[in-house]
Protein backbone atom coordinates (compact mmCIF):
# COMPACT_ATOMS: atom_id res chain seq x y z
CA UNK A 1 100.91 112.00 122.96
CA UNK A 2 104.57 113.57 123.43
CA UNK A 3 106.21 114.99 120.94
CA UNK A 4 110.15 115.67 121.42
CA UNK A 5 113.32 115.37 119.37
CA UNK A 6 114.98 112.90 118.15
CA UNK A 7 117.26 110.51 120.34
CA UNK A 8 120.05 107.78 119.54
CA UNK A 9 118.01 104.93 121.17
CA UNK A 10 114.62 106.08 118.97
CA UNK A 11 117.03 104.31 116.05
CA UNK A 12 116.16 101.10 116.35
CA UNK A 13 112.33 101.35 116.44
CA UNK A 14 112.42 103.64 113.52
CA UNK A 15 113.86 101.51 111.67
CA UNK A 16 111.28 98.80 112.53
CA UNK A 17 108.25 101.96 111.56
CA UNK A 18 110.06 102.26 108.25
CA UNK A 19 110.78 98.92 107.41
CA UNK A 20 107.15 98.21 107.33
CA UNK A 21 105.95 100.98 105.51
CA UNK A 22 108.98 101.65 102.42
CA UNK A 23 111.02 99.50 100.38
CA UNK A 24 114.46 98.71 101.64
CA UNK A 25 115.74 101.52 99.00
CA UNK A 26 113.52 104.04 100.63
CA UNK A 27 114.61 102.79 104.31
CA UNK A 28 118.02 103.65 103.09
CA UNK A 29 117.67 107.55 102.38
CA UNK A 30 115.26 107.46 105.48
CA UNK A 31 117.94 105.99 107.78
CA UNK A 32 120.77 108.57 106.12
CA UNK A 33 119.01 111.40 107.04
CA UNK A 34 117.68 109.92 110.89
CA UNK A 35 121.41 109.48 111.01
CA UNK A 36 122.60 112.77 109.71
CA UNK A 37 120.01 114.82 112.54
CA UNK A 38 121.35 112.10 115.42
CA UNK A 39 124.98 113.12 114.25
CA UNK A 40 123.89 117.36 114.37
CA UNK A 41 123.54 118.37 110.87
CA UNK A 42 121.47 121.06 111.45
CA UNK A 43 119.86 120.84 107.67
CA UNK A 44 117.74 117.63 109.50
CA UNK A 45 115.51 117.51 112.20
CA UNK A 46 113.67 114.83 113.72
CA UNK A 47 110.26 114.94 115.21
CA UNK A 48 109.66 111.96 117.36
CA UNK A 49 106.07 110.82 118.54
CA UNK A 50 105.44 108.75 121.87
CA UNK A 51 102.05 107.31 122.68
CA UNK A 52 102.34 106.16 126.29
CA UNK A 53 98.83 105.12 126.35
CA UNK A 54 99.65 102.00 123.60
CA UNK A 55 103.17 101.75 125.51
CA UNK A 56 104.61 103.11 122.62
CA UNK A 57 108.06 105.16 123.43
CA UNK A 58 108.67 105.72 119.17
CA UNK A 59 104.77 105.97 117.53
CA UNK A 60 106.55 107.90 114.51
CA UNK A 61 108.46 110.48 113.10
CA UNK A 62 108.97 113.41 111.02
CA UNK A 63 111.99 114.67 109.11
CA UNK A 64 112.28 118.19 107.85
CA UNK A 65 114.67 120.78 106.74
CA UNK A 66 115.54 124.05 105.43
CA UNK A 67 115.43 123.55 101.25
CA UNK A 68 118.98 124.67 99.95
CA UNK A 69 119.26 127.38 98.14
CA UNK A 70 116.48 129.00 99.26
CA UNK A 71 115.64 131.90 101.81
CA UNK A 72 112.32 130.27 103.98
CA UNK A 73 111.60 126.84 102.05
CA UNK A 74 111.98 124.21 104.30
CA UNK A 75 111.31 120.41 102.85
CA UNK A 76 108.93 117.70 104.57
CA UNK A 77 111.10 114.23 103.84
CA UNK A 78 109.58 111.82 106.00
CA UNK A 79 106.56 111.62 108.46
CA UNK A 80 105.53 107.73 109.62
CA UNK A 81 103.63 106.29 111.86
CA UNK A 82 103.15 102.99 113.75
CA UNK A 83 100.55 100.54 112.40
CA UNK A 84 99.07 100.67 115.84
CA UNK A 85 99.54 104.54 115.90
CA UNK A 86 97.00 105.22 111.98
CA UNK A 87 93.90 107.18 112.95
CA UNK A 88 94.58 108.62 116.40
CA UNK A 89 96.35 112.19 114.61
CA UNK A 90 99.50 111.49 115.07
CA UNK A 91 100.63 112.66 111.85
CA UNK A 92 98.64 115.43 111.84
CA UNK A 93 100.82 116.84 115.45
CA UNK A 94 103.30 116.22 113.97
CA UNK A 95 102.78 118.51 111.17
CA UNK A 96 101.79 121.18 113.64
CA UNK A 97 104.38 121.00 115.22
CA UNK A 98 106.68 121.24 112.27
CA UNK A 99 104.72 123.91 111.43
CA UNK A 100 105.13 126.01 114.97
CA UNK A 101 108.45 125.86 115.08
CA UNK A 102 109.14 126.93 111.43
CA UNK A 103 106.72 130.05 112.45
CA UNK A 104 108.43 130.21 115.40
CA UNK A 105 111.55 131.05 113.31
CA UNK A 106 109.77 134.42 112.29
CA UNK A 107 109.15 135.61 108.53
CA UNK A 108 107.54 134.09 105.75
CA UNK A 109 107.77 130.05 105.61
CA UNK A 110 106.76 127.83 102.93
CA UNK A 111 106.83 124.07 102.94
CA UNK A 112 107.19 121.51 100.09
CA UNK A 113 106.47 117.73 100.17
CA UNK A 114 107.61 115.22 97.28
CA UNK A 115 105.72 112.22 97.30
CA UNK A 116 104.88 109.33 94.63
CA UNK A 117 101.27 109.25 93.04
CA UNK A 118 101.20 105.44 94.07
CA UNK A 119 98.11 104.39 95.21
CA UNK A 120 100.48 103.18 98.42
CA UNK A 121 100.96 106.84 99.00
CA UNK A 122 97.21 107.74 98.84
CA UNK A 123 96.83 108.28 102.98
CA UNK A 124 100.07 110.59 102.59
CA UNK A 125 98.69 112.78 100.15
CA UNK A 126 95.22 112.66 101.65
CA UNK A 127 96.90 114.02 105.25
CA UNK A 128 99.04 116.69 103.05
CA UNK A 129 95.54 118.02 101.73
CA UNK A 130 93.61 118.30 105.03
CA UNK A 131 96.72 120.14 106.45
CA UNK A 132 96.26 122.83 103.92
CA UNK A 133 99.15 121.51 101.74
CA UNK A 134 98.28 121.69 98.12
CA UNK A 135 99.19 120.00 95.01
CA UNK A 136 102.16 121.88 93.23
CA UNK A 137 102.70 119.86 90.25
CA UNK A 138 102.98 115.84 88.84
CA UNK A 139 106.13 114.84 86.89
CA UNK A 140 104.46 111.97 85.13
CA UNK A 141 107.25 108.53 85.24
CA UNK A 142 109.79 110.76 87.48
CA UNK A 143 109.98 107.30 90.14
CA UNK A 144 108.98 104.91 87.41
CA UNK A 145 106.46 104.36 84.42
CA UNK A 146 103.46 105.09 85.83
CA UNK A 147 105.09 106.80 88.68
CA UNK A 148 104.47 110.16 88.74
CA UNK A 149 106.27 112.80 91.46
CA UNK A 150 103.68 115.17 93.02
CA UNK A 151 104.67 118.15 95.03
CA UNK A 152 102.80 119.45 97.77
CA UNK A 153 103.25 123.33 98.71
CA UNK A 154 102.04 125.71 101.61
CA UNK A 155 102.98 129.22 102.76
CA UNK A 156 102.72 128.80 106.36
């Protein structure tokens, strides 16, 4: 597994990852922000995930940045993986790795993930807990009826 930032040719497979995981709305905000971190905003970075083993130069991808407004939240926005990436940890590095270099950064660091309380998010929310992440709150109908927003929360 390599793990390395985020560059302009990764694009294209990403969007493939996300297409089969989100809703073309959700693609949308995905893509912004994957095209925000390729154009330097430094309020986005880009985790990218290789498996060489399964030939796979973009296995997934994380998206993070610092919360505004705030002096050492930073937000999880996006982590996905490859269908042929699930159940090899993937995800999992790349939350350590988020994780080290938000350390790295010195001073006390929190994290916050929003996520929906559709079943379809249940492997999400299952990672977030056995990283240490716990659940915050639930807005009950925030996305949707029936929809709830959790947030997920960790001092690192």
């Amino acid at each position: 597994m390599i793990l390395r930032p985020i560059h302009e040719g990764d694009r294209s497979a990403l969007v493939a990852i996300l297409e089969e995981a989100f809703r073309p709305d959700e693609v949308a905000v995905a893509l912004e922000l994957i095209d925000l971190a390729l154009a330097g905003s430094p309020d986005y970075q880009v985790l990218v995930a290789a498996l060489p083993d399964l030939d796979l130069d973009v296995a997934g991808y994380l998206c993070h940045g610092p919360t505004p407004m705030t002096a050492a939240t930073h937000d999880l926005y996006w982590i996905v993986t490859h269908p042929q990436a699930r159940g090899r940890g993937l995800a999992r590095a790349l939350i350590d790795a988020m994780e080290s270099e938000l350390r790295a950064l010195g001073g006390r660091r929190n994290v916050r993930i929003e996520t929906s309380e559709q079943e379809s998010y249940g492997a999400a929310r299952h990672l977030y807990a056995r990283c240490g992440y716990e659940q915050a709150t639930l807005l009950p109908d925030f996305y949707g009826p029936g929809d709830g927003l959790l947030i997920f929360y960790r001092q690192l």
